[in-house]
N, C-alpha and C. Protein backbone atom coordinates (compact mmCIF):
# COMPACT_ATOMS: atom_id res chain seq x y z
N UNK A 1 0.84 -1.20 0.00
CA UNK A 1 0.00 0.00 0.00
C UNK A 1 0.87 1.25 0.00
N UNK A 2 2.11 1.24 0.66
CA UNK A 2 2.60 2.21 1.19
C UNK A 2 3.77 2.69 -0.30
N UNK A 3 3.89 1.50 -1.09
CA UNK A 3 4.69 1.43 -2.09
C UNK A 3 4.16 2.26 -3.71
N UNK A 4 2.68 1.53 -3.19
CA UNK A 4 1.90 2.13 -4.22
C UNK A 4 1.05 3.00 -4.45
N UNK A 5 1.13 3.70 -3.32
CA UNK A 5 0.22 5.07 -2.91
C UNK A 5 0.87 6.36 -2.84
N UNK A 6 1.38 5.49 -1.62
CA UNK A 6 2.00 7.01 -0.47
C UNK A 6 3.34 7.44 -1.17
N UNK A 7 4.15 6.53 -1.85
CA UNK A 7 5.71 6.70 -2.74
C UNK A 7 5.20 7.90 -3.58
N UNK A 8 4.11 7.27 -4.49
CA UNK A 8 4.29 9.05 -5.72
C UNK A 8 3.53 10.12 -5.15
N UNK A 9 2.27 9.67 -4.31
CA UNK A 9 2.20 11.52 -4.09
C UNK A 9 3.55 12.25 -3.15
N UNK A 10 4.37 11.59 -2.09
CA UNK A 10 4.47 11.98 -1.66
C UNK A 10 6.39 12.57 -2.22
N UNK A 11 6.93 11.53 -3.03
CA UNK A 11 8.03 11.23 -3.57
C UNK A 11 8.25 12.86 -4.19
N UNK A 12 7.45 13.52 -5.26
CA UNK A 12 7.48 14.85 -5.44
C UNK A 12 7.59 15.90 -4.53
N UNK A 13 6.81 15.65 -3.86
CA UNK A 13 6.79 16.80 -2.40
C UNK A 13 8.34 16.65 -1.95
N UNK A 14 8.77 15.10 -1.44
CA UNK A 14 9.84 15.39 -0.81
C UNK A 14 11.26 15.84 -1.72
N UNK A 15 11.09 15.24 -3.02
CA UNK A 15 12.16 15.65 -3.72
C UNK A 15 12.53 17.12 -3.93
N UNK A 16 11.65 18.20 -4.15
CA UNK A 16 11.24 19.13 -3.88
C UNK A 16 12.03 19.96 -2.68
N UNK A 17 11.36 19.20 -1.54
CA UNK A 17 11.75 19.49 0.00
C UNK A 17 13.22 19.15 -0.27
N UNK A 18 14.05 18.27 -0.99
CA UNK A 18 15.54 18.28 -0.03
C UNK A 18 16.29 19.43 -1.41
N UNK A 19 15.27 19.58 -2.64
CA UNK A 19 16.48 20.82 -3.56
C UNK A 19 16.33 21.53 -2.58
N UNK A 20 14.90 22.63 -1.91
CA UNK A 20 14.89 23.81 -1.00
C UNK A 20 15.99 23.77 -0.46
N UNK A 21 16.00 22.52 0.36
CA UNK A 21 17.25 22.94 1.53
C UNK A 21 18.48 23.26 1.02
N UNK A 22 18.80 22.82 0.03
CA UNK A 22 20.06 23.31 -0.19
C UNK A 22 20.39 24.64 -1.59
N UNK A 23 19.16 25.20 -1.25
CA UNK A 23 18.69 26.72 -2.00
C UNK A 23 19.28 27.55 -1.43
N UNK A 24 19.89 28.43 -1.54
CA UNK A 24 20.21 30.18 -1.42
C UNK A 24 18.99 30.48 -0.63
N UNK A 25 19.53 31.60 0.30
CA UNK A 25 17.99 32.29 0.72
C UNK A 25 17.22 33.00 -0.02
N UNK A 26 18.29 33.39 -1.24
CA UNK A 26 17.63 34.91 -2.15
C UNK A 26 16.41 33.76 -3.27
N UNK A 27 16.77 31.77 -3.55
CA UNK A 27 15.63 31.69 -4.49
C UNK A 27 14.87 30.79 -3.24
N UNK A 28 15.06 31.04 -1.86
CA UNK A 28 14.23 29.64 -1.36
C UNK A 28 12.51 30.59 -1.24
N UNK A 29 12.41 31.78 -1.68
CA UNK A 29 11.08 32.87 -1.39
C UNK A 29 10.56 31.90 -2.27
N UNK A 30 10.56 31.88 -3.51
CA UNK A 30 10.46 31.60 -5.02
C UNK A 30 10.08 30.24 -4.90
N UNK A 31 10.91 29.29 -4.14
CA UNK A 31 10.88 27.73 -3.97
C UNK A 31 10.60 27.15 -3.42
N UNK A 32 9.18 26.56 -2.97
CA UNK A 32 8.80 25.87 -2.06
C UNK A 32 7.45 24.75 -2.54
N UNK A 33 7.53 23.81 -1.55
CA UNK A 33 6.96 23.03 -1.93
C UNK A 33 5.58 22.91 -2.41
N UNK A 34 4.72 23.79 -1.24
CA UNK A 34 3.64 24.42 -1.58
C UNK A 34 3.67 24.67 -3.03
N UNK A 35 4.45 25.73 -3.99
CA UNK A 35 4.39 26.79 -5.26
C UNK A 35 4.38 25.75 -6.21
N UNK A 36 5.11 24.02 -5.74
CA UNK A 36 4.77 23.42 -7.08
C UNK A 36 4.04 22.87 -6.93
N UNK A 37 3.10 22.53 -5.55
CA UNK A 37 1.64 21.79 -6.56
C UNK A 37 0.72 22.34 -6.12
N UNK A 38 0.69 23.37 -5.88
CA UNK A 38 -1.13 24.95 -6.06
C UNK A 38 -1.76 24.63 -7.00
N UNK A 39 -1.14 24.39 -8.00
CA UNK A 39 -1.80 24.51 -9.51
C UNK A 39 -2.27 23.55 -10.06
N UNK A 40 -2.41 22.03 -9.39
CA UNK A 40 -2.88 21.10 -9.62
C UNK A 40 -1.89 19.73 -10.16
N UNK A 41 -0.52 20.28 -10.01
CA UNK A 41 -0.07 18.80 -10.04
C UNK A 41 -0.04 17.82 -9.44
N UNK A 42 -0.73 17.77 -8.35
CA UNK A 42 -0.96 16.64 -8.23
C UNK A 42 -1.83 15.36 -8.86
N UNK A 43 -2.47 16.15 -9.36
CA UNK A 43 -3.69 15.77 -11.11
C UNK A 43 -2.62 14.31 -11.46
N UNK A 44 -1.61 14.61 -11.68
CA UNK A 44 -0.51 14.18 -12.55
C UNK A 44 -0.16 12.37 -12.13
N UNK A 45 -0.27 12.62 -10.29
CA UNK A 45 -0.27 11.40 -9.82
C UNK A 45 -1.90 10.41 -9.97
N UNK A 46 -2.27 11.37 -10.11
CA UNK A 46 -4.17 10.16 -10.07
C UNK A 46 -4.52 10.22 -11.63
N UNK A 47 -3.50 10.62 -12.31
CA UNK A 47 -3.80 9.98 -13.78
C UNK A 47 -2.87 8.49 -13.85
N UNK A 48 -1.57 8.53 -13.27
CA UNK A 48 -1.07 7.28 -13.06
C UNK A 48 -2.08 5.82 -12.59
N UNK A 49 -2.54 6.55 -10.78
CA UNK A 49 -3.08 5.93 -10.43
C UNK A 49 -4.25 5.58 -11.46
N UNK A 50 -5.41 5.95 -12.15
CA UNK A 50 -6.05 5.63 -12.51
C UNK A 50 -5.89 4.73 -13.95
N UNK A 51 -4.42 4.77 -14.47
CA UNK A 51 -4.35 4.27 -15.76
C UNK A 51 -3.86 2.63 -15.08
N UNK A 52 -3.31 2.68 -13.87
CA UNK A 52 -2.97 1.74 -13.34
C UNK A 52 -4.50 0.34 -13.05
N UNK A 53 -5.37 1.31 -12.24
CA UNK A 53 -6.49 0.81 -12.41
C UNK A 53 -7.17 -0.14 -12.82
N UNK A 54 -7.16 0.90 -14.57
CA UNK A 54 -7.82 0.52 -16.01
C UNK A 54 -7.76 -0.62 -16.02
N UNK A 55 -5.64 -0.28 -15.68
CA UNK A 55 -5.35 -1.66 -16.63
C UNK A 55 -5.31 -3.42 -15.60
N UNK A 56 -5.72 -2.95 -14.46
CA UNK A 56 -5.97 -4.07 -13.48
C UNK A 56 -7.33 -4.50 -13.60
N UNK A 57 -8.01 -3.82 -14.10
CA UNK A 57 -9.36 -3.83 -14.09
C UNK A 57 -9.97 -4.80 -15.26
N UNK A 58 -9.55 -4.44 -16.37
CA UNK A 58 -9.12 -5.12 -17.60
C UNK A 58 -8.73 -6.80 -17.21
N UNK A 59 -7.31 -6.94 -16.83
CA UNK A 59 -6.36 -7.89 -16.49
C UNK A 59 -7.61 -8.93 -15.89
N UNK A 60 -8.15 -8.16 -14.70
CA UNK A 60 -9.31 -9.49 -13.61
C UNK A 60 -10.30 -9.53 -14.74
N UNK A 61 -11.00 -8.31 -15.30
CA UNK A 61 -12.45 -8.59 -16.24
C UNK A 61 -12.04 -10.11 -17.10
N UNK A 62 -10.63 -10.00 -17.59
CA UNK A 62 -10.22 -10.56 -18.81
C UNK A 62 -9.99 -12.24 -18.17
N UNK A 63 -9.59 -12.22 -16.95
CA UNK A 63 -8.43 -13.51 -16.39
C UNK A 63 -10.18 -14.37 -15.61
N UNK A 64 -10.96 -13.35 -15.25
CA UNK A 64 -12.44 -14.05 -14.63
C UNK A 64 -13.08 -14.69 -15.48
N UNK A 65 -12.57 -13.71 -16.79
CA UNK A 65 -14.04 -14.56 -18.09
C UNK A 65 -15.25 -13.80 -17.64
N UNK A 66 -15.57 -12.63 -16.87
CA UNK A 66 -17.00 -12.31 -16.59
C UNK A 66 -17.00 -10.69 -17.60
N UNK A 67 -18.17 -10.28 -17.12
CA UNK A 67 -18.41 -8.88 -17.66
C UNK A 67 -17.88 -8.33 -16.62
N UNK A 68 -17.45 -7.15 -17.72
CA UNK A 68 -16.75 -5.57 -16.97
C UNK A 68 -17.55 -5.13 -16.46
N UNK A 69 -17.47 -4.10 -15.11
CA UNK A 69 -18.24 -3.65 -14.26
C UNK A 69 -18.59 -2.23 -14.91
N UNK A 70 -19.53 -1.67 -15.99
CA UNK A 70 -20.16 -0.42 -15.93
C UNK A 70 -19.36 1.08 -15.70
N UNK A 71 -19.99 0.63 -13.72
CA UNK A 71 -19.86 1.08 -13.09
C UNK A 71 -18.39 1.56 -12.50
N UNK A 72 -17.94 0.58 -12.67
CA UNK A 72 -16.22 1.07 -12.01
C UNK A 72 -15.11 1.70 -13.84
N UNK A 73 -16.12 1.34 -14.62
CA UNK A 73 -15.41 2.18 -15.90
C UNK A 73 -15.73 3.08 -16.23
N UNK A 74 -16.97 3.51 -15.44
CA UNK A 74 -17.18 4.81 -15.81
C UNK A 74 -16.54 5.92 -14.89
N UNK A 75 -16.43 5.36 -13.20
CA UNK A 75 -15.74 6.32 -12.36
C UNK A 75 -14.59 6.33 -12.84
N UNK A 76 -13.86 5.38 -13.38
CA UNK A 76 -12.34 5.87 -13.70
C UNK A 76 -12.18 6.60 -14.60
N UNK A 77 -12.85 6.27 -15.59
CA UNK A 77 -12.54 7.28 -16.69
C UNK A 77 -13.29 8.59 -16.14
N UNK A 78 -14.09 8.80 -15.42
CA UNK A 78 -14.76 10.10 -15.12
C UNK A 78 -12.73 10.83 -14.21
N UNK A 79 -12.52 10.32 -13.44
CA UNK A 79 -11.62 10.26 -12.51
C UNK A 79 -10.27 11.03 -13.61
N UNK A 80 -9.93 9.92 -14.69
CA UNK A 80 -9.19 10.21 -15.20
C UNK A 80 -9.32 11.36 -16.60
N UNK A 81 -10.25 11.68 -16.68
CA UNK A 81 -10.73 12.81 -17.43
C UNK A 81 -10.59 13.89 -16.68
N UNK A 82 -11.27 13.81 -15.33
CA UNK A 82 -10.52 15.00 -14.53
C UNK A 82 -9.28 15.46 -13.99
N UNK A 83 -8.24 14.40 -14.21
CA UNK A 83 -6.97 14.48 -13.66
C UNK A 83 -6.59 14.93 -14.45
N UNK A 84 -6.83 14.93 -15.55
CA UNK A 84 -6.23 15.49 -16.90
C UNK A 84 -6.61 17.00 -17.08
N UNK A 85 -8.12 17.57 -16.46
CA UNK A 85 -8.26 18.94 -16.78
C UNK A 85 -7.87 19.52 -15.91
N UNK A 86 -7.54 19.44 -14.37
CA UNK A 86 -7.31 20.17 -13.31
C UNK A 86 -5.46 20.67 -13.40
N UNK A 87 -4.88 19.84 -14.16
CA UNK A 87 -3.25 20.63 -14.27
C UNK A 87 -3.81 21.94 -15.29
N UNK A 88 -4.49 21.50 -16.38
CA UNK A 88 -4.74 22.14 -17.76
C UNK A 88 -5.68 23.70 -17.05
N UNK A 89 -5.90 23.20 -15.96
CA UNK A 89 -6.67 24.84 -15.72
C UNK A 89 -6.03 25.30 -14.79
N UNK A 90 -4.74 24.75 -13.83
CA UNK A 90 -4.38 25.62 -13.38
C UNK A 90 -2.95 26.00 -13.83
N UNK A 91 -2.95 25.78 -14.96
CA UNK A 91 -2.10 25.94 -16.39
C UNK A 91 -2.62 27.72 -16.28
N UNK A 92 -4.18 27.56 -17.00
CA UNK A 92 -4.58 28.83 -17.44
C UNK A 92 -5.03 29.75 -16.03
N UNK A 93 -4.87 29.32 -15.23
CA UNK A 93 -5.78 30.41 -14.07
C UNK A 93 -4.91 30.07 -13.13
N UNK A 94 -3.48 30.66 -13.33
CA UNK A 94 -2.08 30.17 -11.75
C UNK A 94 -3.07 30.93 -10.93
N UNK A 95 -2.43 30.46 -9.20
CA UNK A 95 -2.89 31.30 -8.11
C UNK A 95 -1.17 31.64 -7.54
N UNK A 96 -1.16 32.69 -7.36
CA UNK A 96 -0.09 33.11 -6.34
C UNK A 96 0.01 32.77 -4.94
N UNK A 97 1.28 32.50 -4.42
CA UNK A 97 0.99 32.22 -3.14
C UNK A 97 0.81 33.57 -2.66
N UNK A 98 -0.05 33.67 -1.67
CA UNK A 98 -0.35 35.34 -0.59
C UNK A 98 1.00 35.18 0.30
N UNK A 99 0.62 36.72 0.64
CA UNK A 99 1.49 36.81 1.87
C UNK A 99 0.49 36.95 3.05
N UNK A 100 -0.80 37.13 2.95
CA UNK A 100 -1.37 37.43 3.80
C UNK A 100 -2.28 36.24 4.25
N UNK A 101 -2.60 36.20 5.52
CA UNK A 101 -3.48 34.92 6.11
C UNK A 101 -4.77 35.00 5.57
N UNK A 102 -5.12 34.38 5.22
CA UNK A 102 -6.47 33.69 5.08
C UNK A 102 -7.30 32.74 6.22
N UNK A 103 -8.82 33.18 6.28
CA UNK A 103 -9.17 32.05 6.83
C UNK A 103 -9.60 30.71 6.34
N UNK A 104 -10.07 29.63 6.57
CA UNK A 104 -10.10 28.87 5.80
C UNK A 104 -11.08 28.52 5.04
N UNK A 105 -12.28 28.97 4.88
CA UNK A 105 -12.97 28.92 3.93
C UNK A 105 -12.45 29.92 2.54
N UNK A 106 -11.53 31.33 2.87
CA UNK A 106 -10.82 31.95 1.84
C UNK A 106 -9.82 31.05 1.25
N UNK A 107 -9.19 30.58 2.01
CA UNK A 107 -8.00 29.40 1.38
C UNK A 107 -8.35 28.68 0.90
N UNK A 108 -9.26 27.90 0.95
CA UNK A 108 -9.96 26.84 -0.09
C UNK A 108 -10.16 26.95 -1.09
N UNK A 109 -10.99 28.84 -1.43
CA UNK A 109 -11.38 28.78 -2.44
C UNK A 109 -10.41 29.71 -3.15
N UNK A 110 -8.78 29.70 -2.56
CA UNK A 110 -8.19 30.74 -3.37
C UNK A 110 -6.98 29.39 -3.73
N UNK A 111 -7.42 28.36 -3.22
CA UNK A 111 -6.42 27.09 -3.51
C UNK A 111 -7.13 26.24 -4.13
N UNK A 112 -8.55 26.55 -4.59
CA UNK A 112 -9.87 25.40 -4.82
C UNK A 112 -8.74 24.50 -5.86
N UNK A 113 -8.07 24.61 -6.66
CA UNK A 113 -7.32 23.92 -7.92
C UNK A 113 -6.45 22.95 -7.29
N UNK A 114 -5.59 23.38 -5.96
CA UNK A 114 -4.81 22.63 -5.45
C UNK A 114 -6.02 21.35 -4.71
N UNK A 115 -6.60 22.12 -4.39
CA UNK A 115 -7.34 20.96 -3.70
C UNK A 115 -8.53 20.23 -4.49
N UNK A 116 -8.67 20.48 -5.56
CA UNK A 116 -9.11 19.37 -6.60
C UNK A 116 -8.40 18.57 -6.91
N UNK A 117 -7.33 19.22 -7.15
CA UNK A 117 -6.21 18.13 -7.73
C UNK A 117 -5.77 17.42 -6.30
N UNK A 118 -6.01 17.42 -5.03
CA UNK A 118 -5.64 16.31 -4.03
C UNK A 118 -6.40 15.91 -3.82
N UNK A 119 -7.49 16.20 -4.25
CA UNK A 119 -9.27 15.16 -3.85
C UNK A 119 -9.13 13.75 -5.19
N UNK A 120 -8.83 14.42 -6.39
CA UNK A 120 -8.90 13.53 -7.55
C UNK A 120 -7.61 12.30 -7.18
N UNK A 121 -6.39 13.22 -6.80
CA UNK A 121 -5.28 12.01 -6.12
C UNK A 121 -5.78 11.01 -5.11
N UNK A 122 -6.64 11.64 -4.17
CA UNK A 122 -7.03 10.10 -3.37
C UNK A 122 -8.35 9.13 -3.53
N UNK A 123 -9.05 10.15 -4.75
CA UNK A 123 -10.52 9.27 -4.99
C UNK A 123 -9.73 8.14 -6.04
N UNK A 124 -8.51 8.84 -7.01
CA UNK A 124 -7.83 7.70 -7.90
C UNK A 124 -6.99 6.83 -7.18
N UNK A 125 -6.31 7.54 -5.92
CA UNK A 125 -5.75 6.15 -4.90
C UNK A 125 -6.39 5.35 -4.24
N UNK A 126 -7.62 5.53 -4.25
CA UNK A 126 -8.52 4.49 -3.60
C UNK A 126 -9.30 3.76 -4.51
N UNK A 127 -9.71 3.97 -5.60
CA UNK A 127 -10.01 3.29 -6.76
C UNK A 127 -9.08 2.50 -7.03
N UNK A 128 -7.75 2.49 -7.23
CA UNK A 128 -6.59 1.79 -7.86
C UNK A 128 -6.19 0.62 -6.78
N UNK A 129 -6.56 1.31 -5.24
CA UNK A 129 -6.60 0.01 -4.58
C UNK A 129 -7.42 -0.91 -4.33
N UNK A 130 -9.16 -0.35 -4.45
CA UNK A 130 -10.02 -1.09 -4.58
C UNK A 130 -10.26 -2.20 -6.34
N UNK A 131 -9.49 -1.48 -7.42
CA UNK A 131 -9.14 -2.32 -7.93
C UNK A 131 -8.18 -3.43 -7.63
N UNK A 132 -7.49 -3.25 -7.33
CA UNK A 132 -6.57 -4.04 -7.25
C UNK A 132 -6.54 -5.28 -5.87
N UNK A 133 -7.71 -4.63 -5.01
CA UNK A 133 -7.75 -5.92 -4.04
C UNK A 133 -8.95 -6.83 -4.27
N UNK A 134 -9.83 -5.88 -5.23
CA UNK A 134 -10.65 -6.90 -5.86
C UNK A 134 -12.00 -6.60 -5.13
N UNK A 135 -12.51 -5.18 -4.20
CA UNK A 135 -13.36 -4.59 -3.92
C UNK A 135 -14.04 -3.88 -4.61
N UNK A 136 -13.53 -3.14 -5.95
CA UNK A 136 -14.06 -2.33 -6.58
C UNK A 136 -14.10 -2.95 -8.56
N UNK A 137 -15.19 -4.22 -8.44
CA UNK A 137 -14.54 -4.64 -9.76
C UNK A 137 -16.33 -4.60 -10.49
């Protein structure tokens, strides 16, 4: 689980985290972990996860001899259609990081992109494991 989940979302973040540290102070303003995924890359990991899925999904439909489930091909591809538009819009509509506090209903909706793109990462990490343990077929 921990190999196939928690490694890529979190593998970016930290790679990320150890360039900072060894940043200059004058680009670490500029560089932080936060600034690279506001904008929805995390999209990037629950298109993996979900192609991973597909193709497990496929593999049991195919290795059972039964019919494909509908239902679990349509959430993925719904899943993976959205992983795909949430980088692509916060492509066109960046958010800056503030300097100023927010409360949290303002932060949500001034990060709404970041946090689509981490809702779509764990509805596709939990799909990919419910594929794959044979709960979601």
């Amino acid at each position: 689980m921990s190999a196939n989940i928690v490694l890529p979302l979190l593998a970016p973040v930290a790679m990320v985290s150890i360039v900072y540290a060894f940043a200059d102070a004058k680009r670490r303003a500029h560089f932080s972990p936060l600034l690279i995924v506001k904008d929805g890359q995390l999209a990037w990991a629950a298109v993996i996860f979900t192609t991973s899925a597909l193709y497990e999904h496929e593999e049991a439909v195919r290795r059972m001899s039964q019919a494909p489930s509908g239902l679990t091909l349509f959430l993925l591809i719904g899943i993976l259609l959205s992983s795909c538009l949430i980088p692509l819009i916060g492509l066109i509509f960046p958010q800056r990081k503030l300097s100023v506090r927010l409360n949290g209903r303002q932060r949500f909706v001034h990060y709404k992109v970041f946090a689509g793109s981490l809702f779509v990462a764990g509805v596709s990490a939990i799909c990919d494991s419910g594929v794959h343990f044979g709960w979601l077929n």
